[in-house]
Protein backbone atom coordinates (compact mmCIF):
# COMPACT_ATOMS: atom_id res chain seq x y z
CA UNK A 1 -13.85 42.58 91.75
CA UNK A 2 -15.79 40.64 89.05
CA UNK A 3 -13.58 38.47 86.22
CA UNK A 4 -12.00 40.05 83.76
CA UNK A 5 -14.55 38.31 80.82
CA UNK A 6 -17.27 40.45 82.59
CA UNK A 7 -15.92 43.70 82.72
CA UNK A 8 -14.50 43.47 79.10
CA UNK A 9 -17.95 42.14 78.21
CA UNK A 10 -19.83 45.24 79.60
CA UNK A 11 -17.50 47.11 77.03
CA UNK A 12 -17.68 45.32 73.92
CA UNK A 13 -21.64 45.04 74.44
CA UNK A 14 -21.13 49.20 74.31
CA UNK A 15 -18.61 48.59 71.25
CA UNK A 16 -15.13 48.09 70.51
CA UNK A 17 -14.45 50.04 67.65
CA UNK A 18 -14.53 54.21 67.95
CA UNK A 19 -14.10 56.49 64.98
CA UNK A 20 -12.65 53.17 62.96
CA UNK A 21 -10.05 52.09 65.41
CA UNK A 22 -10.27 49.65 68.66
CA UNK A 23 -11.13 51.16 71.93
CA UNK A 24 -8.17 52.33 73.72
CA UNK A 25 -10.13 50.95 76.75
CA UNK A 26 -10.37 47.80 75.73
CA UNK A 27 -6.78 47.03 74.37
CA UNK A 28 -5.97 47.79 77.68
CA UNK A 29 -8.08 44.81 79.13
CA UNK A 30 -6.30 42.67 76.45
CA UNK A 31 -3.04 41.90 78.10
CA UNK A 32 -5.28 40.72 81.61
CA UNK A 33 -7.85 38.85 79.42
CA UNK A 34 -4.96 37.00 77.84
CA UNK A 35 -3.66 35.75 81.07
CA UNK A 36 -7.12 34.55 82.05
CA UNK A 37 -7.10 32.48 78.78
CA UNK A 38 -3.71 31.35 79.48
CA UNK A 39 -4.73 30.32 82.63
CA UNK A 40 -7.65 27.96 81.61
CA UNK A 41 -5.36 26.07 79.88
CA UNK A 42 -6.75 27.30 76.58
CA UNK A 43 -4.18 27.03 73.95
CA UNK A 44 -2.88 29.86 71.65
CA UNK A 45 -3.84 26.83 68.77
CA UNK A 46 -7.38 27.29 69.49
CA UNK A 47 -7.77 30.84 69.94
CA UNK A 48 -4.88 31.58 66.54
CA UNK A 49 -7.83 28.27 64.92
CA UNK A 50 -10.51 31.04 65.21
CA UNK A 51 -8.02 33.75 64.02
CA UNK A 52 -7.77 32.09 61.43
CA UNK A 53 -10.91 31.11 60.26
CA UNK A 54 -11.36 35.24 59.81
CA UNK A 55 -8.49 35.53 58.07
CA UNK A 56 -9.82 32.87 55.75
CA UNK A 57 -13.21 35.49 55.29
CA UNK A 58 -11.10 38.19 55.12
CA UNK A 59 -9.29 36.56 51.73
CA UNK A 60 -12.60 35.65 50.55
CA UNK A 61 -14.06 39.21 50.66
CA UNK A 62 -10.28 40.45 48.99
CA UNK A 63 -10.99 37.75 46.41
CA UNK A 64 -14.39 38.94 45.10
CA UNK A 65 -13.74 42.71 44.89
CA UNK A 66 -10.46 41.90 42.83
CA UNK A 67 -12.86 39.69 40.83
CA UNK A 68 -15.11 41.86 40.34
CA UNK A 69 -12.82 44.85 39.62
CA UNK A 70 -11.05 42.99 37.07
CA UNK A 71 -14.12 42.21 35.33
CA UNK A 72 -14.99 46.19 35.41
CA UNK A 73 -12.81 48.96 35.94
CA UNK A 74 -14.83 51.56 36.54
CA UNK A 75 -16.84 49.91 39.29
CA UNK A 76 -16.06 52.08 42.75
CA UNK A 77 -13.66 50.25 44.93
CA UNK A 78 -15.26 51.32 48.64
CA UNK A 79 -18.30 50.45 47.68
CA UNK A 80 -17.72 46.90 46.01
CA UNK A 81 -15.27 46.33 49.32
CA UNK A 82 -19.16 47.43 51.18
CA UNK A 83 -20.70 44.87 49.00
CA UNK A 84 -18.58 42.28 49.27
CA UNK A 85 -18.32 41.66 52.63
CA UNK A 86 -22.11 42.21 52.94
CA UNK A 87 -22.36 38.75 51.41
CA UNK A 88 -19.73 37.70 53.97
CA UNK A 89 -21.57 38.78 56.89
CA UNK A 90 -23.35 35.33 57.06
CA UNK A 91 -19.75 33.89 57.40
CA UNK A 92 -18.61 36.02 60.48
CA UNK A 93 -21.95 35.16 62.33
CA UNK A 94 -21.66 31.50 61.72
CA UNK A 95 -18.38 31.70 63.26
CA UNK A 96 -20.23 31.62 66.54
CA UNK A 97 -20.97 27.76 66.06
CA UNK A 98 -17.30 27.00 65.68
CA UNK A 99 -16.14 29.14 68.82
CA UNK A 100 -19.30 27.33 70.41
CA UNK A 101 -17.71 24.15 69.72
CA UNK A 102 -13.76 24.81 70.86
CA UNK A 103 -15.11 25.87 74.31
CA UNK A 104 -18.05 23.70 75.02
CA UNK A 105 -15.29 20.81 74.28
CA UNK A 106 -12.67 22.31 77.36
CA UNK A 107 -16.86 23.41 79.24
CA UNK A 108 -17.51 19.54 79.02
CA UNK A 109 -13.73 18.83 80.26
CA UNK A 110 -12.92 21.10 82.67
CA UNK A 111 -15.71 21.90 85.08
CA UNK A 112 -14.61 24.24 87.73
CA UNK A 113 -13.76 26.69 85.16
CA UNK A 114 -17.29 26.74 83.45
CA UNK A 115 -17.91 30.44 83.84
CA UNK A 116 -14.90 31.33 82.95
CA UNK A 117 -14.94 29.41 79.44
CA UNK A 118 -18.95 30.74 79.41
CA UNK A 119 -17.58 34.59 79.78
CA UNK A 120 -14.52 33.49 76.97
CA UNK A 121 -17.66 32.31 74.35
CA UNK A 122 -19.57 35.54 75.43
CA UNK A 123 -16.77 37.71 74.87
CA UNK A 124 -16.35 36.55 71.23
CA UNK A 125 -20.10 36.13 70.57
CA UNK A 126 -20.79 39.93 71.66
CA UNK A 127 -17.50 40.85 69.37
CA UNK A 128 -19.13 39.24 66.25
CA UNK A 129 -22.58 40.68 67.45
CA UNK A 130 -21.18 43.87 66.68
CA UNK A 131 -19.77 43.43 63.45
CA UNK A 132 -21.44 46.03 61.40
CA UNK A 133 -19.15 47.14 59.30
CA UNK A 134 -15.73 45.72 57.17
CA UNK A 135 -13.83 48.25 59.73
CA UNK A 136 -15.23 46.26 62.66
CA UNK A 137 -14.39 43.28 61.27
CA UNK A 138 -10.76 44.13 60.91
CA UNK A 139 -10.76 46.15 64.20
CA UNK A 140 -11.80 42.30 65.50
CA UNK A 141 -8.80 40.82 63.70
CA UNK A 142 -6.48 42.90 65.49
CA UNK A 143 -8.38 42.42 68.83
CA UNK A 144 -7.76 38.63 68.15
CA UNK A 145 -3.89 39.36 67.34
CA UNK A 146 -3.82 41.07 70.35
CA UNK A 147 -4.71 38.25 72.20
CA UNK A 148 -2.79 36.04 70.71
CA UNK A 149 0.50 37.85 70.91
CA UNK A 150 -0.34 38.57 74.62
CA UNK A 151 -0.55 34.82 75.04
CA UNK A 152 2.93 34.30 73.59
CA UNK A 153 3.99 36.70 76.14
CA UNK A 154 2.96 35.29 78.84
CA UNK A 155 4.22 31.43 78.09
């Protein structure tokens, strides 16, 4: 049976989001992908660090559509909330270079586990690969929660 990074891969490079919501499919890989993580030794810090760096874009995109609604009340709230985080979108993909440099840090330290650590990176790069939309970007958030409260679980 292949790693649990490569079969969750396979889905997310299909999609994780369906009709605005998370794959049912792949919440259920969450709980076994969160043991792998747990298991390389990679600590709930790092992954809730990346968390919330999205949460941090998130607040940014809330920011300028208040901003701008407040300086125009007639302006239509989906589709400033559509602008908005089009000028984020720049944000989320540069968030590749900081998951890029967590992992190749514990790549560097912790040899035997390379592939794993190389599926972990993929899995997050193919997740912000496929953030279209704002709905896949907070479908991501709570794939990320998901993780992380798995994690706790399993401590």
């Amino acid at each position: 049976m292949g790693s649990v990074f490569s079969e969750i891969n396979t889905m997310i490079k299909k999609g994780f989001m369906e009709n605005g919501k998370l794959k049912i499919e792949v919440i259920d890989k969450i709980d076994y992908l969160s043991d792998k993580i747990n298991k390389l030794k990679i600590s709930n810090s790092s992954i809730r660090k990346i968390y919330d760096n999205l949460k941090d874009i998130e607040l940014k995109v809330n920011k300028q559509v208040l901003r701008n609604l407040s300086e125009n009340e007639q302006i239509d709230f989906d589709e400033e909330e559509k602008k908005a985080f089009k000028e984020i979108k720049v944000d989320i993909k540069l968030m590749k270079s900081k998951i890029n440099y967590i992992l190749e840090r514990k790549i560097e330290n912790e040899k035997k586990n390379k592939y794993e650590y190389i599926n972990l990176k993929n899995f997050l790069s193919n997740c912000l690969n496929k953030i279209e939309t704002k709905e896949d970007f907070k479908g991501f958030l709570d794939l990320l929660e998901c993780i992380i409260g798995y994690m706790k679980d399993q401590l």
